[in-house]
Protein backbone atom coordinates (compact mmCIF):
# COMPACT_ATOMS: atom_id res chain seq x y z
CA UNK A 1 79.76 36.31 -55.67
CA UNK A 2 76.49 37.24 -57.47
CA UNK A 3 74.09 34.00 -57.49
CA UNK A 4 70.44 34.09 -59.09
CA UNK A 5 68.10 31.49 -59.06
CA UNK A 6 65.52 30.80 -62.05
CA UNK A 7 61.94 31.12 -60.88
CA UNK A 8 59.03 30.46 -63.87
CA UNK A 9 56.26 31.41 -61.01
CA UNK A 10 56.11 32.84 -57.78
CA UNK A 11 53.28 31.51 -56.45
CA UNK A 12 53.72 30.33 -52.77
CA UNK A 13 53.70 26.49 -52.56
CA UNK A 14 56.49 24.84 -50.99
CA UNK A 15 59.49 24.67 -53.84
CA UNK A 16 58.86 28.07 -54.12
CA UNK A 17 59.49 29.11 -50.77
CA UNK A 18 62.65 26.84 -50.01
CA UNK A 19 64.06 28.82 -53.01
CA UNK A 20 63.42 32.33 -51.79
CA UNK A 21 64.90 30.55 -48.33
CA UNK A 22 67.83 30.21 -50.40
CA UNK A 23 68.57 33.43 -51.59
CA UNK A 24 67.32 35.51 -48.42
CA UNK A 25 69.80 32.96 -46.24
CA UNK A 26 72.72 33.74 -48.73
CA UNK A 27 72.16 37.41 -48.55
CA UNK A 28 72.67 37.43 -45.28
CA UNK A 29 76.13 35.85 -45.12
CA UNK A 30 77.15 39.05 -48.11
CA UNK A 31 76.60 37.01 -50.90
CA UNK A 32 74.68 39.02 -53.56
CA UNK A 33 72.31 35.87 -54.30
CA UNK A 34 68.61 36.94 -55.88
CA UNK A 35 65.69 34.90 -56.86
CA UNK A 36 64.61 36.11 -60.40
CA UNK A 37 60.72 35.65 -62.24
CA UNK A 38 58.39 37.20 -64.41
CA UNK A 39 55.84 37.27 -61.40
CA UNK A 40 55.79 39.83 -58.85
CA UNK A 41 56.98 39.14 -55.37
CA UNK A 42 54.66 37.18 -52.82
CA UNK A 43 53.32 39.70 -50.43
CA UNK A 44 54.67 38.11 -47.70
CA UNK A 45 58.19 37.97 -48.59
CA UNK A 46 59.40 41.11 -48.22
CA UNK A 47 61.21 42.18 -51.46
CA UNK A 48 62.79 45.31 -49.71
CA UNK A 49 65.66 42.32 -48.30
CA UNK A 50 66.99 42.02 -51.55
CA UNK A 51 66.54 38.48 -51.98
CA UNK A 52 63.78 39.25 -55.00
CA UNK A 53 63.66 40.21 -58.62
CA UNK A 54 61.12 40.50 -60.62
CA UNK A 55 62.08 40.34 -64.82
CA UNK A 56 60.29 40.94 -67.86
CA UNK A 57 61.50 37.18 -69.13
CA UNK A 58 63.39 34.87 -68.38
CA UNK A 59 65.99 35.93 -71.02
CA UNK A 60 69.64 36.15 -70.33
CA UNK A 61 69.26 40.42 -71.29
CA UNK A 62 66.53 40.33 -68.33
CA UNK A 63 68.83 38.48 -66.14
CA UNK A 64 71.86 40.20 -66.31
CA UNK A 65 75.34 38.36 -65.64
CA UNK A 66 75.85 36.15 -62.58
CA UNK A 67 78.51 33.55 -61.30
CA UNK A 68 76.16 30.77 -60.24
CA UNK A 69 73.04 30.88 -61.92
CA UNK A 70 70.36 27.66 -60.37
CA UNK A 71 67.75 26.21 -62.28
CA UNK A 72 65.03 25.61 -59.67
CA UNK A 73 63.60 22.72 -62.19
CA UNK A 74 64.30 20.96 -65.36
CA UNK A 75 63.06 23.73 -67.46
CA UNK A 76 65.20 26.45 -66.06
CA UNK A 77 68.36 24.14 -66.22
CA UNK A 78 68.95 25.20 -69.90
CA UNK A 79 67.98 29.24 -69.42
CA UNK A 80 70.55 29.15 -66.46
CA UNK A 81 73.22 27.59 -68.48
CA UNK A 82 72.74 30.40 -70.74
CA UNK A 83 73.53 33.13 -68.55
CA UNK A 84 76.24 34.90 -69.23
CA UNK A 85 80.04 34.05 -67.24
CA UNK A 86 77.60 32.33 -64.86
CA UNK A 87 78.74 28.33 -63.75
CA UNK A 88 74.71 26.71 -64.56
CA UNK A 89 73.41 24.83 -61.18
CA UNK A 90 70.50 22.67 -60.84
CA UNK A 91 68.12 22.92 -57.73
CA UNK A 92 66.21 19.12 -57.70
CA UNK A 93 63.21 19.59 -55.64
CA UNK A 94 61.74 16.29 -57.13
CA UNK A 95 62.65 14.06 -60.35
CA UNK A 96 60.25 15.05 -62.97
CA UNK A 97 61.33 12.28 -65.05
CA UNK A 98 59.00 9.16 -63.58
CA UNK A 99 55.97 11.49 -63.64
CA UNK A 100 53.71 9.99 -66.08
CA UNK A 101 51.91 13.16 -67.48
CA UNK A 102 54.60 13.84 -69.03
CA UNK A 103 56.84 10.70 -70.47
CA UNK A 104 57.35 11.98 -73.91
CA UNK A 105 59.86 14.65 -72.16
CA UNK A 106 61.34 12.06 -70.18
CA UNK A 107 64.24 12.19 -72.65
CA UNK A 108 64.44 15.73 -72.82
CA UNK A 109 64.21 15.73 -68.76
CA UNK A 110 67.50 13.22 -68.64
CA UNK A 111 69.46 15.28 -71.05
CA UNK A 112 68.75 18.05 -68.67
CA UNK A 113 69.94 16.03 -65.53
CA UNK A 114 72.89 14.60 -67.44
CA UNK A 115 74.00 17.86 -68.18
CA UNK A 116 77.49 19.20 -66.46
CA UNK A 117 76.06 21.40 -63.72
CA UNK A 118 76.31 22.21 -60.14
CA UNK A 119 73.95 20.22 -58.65
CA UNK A 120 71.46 20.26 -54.96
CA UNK A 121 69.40 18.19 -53.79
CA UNK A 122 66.41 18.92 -50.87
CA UNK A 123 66.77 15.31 -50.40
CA UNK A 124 69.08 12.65 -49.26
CA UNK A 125 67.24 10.19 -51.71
CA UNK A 126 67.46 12.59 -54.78
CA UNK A 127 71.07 13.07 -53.89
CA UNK A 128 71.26 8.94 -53.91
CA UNK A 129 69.42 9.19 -57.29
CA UNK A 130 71.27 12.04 -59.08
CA UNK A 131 74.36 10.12 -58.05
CA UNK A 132 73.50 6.60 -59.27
CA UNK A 133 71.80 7.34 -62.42
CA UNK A 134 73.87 10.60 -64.08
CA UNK A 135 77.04 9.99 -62.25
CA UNK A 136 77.80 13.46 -61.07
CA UNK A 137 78.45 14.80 -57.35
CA UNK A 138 75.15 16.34 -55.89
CA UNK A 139 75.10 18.58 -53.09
CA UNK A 140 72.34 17.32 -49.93
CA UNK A 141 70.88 21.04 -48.76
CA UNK A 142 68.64 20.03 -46.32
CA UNK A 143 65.26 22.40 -45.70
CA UNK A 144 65.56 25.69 -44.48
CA UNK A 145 63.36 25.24 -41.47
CA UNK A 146 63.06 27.15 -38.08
CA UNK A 147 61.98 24.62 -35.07
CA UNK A 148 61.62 27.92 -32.98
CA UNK A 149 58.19 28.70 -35.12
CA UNK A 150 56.73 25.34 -36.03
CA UNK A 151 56.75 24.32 -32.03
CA UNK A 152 54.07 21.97 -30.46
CA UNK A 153 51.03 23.42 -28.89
CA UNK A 154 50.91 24.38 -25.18
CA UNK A 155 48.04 21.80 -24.65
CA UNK A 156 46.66 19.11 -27.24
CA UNK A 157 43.82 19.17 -28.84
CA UNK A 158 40.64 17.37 -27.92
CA UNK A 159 40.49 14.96 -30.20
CA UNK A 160 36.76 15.15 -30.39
CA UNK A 161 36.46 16.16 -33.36
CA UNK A 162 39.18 14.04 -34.43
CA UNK A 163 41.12 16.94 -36.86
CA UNK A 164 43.11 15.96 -39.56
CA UNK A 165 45.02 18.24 -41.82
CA UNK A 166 45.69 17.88 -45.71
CA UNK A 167 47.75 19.96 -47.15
CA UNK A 168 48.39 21.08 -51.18
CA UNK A 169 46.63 21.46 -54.55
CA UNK A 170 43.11 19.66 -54.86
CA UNK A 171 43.95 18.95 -58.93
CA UNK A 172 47.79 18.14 -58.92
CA UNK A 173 47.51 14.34 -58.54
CA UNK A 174 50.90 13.51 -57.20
CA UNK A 175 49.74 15.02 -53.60
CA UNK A 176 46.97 12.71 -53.18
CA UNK A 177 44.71 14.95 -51.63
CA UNK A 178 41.65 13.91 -53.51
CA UNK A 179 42.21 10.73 -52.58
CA UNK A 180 42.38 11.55 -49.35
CA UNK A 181 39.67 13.21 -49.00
CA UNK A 182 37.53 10.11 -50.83
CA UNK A 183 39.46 7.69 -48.26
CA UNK A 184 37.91 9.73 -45.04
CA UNK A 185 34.86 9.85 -46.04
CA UNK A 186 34.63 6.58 -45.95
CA UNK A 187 34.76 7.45 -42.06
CA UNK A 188 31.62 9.29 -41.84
CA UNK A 189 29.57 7.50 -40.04
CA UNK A 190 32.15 6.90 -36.93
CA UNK A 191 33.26 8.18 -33.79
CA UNK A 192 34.81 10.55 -32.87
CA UNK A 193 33.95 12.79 -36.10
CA UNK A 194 36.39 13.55 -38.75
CA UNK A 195 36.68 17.21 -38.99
CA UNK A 196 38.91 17.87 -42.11
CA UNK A 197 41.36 20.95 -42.29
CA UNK A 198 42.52 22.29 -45.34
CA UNK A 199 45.92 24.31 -46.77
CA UNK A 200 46.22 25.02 -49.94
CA UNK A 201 46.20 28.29 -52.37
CA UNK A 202 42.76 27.88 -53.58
CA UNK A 203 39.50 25.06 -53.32
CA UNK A 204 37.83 24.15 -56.97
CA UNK A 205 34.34 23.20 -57.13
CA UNK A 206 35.12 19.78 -57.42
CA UNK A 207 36.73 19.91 -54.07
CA UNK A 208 34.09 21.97 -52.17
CA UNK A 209 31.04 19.31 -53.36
CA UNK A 210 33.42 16.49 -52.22
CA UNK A 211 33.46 18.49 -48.86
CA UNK A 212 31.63 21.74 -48.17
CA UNK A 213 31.98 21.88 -44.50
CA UNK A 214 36.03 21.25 -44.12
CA UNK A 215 37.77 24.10 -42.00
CA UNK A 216 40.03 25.54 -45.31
CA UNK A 217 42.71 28.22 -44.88
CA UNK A 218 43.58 29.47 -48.24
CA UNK A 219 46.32 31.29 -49.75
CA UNK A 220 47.39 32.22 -46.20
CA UNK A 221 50.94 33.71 -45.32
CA UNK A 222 53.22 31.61 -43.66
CA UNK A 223 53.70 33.39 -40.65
CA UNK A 224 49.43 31.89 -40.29
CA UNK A 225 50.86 28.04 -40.89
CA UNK A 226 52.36 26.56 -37.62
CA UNK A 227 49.02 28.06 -35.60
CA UNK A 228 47.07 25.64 -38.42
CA UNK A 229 49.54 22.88 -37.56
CA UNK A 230 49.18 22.89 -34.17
CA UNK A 231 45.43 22.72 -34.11
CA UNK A 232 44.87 19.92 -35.63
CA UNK A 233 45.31 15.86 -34.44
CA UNK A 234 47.00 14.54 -37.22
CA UNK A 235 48.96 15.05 -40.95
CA UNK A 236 48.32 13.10 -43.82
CA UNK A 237 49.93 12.71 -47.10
CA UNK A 238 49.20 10.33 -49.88
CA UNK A 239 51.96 12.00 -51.99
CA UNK A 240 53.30 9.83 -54.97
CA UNK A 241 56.94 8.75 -55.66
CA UNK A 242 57.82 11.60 -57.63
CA UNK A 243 57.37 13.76 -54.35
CA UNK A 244 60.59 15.13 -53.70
CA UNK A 245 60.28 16.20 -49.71
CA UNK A 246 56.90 17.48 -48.72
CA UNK A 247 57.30 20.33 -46.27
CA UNK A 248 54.19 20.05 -44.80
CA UNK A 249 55.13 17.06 -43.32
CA UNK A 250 58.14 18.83 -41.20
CA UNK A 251 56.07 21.69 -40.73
CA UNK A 252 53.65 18.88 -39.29
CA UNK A 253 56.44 17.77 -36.86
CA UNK A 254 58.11 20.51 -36.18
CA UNK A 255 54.74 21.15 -34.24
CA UNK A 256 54.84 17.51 -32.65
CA UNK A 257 52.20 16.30 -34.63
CA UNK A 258 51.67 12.36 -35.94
CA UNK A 259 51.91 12.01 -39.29
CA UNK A 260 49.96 9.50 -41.78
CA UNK A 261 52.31 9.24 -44.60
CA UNK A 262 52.18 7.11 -48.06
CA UNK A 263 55.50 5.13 -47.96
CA UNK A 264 57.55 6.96 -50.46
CA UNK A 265 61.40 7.55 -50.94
CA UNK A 266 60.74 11.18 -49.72
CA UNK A 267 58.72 10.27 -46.52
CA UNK A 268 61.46 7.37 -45.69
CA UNK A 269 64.28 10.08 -46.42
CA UNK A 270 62.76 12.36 -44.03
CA UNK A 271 61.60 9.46 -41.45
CA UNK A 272 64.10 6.36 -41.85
CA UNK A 273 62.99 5.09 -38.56
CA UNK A 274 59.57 5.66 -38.29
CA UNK A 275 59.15 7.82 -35.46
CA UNK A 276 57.15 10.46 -36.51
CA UNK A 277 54.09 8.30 -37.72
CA UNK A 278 52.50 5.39 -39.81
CA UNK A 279 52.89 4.83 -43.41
CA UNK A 280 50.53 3.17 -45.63
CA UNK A 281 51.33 1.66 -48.88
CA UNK A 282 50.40 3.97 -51.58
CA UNK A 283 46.71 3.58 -53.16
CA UNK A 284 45.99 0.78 -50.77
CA UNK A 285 42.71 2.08 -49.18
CA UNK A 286 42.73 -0.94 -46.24
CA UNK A 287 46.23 -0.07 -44.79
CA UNK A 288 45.44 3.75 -44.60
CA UNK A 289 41.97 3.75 -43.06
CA UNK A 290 43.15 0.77 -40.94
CA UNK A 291 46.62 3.04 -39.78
CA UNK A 292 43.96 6.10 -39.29
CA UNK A 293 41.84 4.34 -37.30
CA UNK A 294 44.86 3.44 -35.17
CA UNK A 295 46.05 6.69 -34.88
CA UNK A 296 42.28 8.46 -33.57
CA UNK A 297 42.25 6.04 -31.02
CA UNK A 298 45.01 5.68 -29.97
CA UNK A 299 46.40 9.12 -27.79
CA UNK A 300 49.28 7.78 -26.21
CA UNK A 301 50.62 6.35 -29.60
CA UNK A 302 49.59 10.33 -31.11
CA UNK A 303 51.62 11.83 -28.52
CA UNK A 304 54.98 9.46 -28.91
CA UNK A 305 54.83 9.85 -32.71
CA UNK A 306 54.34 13.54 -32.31
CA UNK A 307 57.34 13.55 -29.63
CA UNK A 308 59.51 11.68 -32.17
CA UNK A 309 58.03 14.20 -34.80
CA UNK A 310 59.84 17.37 -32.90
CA UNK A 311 63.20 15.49 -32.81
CA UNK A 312 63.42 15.03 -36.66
CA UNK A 313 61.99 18.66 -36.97
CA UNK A 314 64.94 19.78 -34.91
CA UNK A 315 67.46 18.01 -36.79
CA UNK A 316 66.67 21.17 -39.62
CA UNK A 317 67.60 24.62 -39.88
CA UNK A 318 68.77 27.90 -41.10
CA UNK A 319 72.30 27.42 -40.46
CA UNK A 320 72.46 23.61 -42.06
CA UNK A 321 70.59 24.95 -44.75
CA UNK A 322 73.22 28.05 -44.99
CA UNK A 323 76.32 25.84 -44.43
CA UNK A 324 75.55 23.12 -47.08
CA UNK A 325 75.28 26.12 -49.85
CA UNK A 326 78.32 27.51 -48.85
CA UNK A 327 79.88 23.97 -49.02
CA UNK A 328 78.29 23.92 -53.03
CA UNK A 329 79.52 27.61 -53.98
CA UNK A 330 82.77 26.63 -52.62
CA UNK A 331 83.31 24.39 -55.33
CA UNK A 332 82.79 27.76 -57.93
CA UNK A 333 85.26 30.08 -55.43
CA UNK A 334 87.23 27.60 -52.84
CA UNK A 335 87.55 31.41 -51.43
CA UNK A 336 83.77 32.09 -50.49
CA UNK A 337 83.72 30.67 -46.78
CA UNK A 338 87.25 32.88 -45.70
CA UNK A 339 85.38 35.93 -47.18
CA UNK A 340 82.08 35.45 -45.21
CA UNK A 341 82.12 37.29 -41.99
């Protein structure tokens, strides 16, 4: 079976890696499974494995034919179903069709989903959504996720500084992180200090003048992530609704640490019973400082949420991730698992 999967970019945030996940985890059980883009490879995903192509376009000449070909958005749902004596599938990292920005495609973006293709979800509440609204079977593929790297530290930090980590993209407004970073300031003036830590690919202006003295690790591999995680006291996310799983966040437990979360379908997909951390209700500046406060004084309450953290982190990994794709190619070739290995 020959499976590609539609890439516009390659830059390294989050639905970006699960995808190359994807393919790498495929070609290891035989399948010939590629992810295809314009863009070169990230350097630190080693192309030599196979798991990478770069194209010209995004053209069904570049592309070549395929069995399964996955549209890793809305966008690439259409160029996928045009590959030739390929079945069209349709990777839903998040639904792009409450994001504001960009309501007159909403109908365009529900045509897409409607559409009669093979369809994953990252998400148990995407899954519930694809279901409900378009009527068609998804497939849950949980994150490809190795507990074995993303472990808790040997000893805990201090706490003094008081280090809390935001992850993602200053200017993309559906993370939050600006404000975040707003909300904490607010903190200044209190002890023990807020010393914010930073992931993301880059820092704008706006972003360094809002906080030139934060700790920022940019555009770093992510063999350099779980050391970040496991510095720091606590995560935070004030993702929106149209957040479709937030990585960070596992990555955050998988190395036993709290987590400050906006309540959002994703974050209550991930956590249904609370155990990793507090939630605040989205935009409500009382509840998050309040639940922040909590947490950075509170040790013993850091260490049971970070505790509970490691067991959802431990729920995930390579072989779920592997089986549930093999469970959705099985419905192309009922054959696929028998021929595996």
């Amino acid at each position: 079976m020959k499976v590609v999967y539609l890439l516009e970019g390659a830059a390294l945030f989050g639905g970006v890696k699960v995808v190359l996940e994807h393919a790498r985890l495929l070609r290891r059980q035989g399948i010939d499974a590629a992810a295809v883009s314009p863009d070169p490879p990230p350097s630190c995903f080693r192309p030599a494995e196979g798991f990478y192509r770069q194209v010209p376009e995004l053209s069904p000449d570049a592309i070549g034919p395929a069995d399964v070909a996955i549209g890793t958005m809305w966008r690439t749902v259409p160029l996928a179903e045009r590959i030739p004596g390929a079945i069209a599938g349709h990777l839903c990292q998040c639904y792009e069709g409450i994001y504001e920005p960009i309501r007159d495609l909403w109908p365009e973006i529900e045509r897409v989903y409607r559409s009669s293709t093979l369809k994953l979800a990252v998400s148990p509440h995407l899954v519930a959504l694809i279901e409900r609204k378009f009527g068609q079977r998804c497939f849950y593929v949980p994150q490809p996720f190795d507990a074995g790297v993303f472990h808790p530290p040997s000893e805990e930090p201090g706490g003094d500084p008081f280090r809390v980590l935001v992850a993602g993209p200053w200017d993309l407004d559906i993370k939050g992180v600006a404000w975040v970073i707003e909300r904490l300031q607010a903190l200044a003036g209190e002890t023990p200090r807020i010393e914010l830590v930073r992931l993301a690919l880059d820092a704008p202006p706006e972003e360094l003048a809002a906080w030139p003295d934060a700790e920022r690790h940019l555009a770093v591999p992510p063999s350099a992530v779980p050391a970040i995680m496991r510095s720091v006291d606590l995560y935070v996310s004030a993702s929106s609704p149209v957040e479709g799983f937030g990585l960070p966040a596992l990555e955050a437990m998988g190395c036993g640490r709290p987590t400050l979360l906006s309540d959002i379908p994703a974050y209550r997909s991930l956590d249904p019973g609370t155990r990793t951390g507090l939630r605040f209700t989205l935009g409500s500046e009382r509840e998050f400082l309040g639940a922040l406060r909590r947490l950075r004084d509170n040790i013993g309450l850091r260490r049971r949420l970070g505790a509970g953290g490691r067991a959802v982190a431990e729920g995930f990994s390579y072989q779920r991730t592997t089986a549930a794709l093999i469970e959705a190619l099985e419905t192309v070739d009922p054959t696929l698992a028998a021929s595996i290995p």
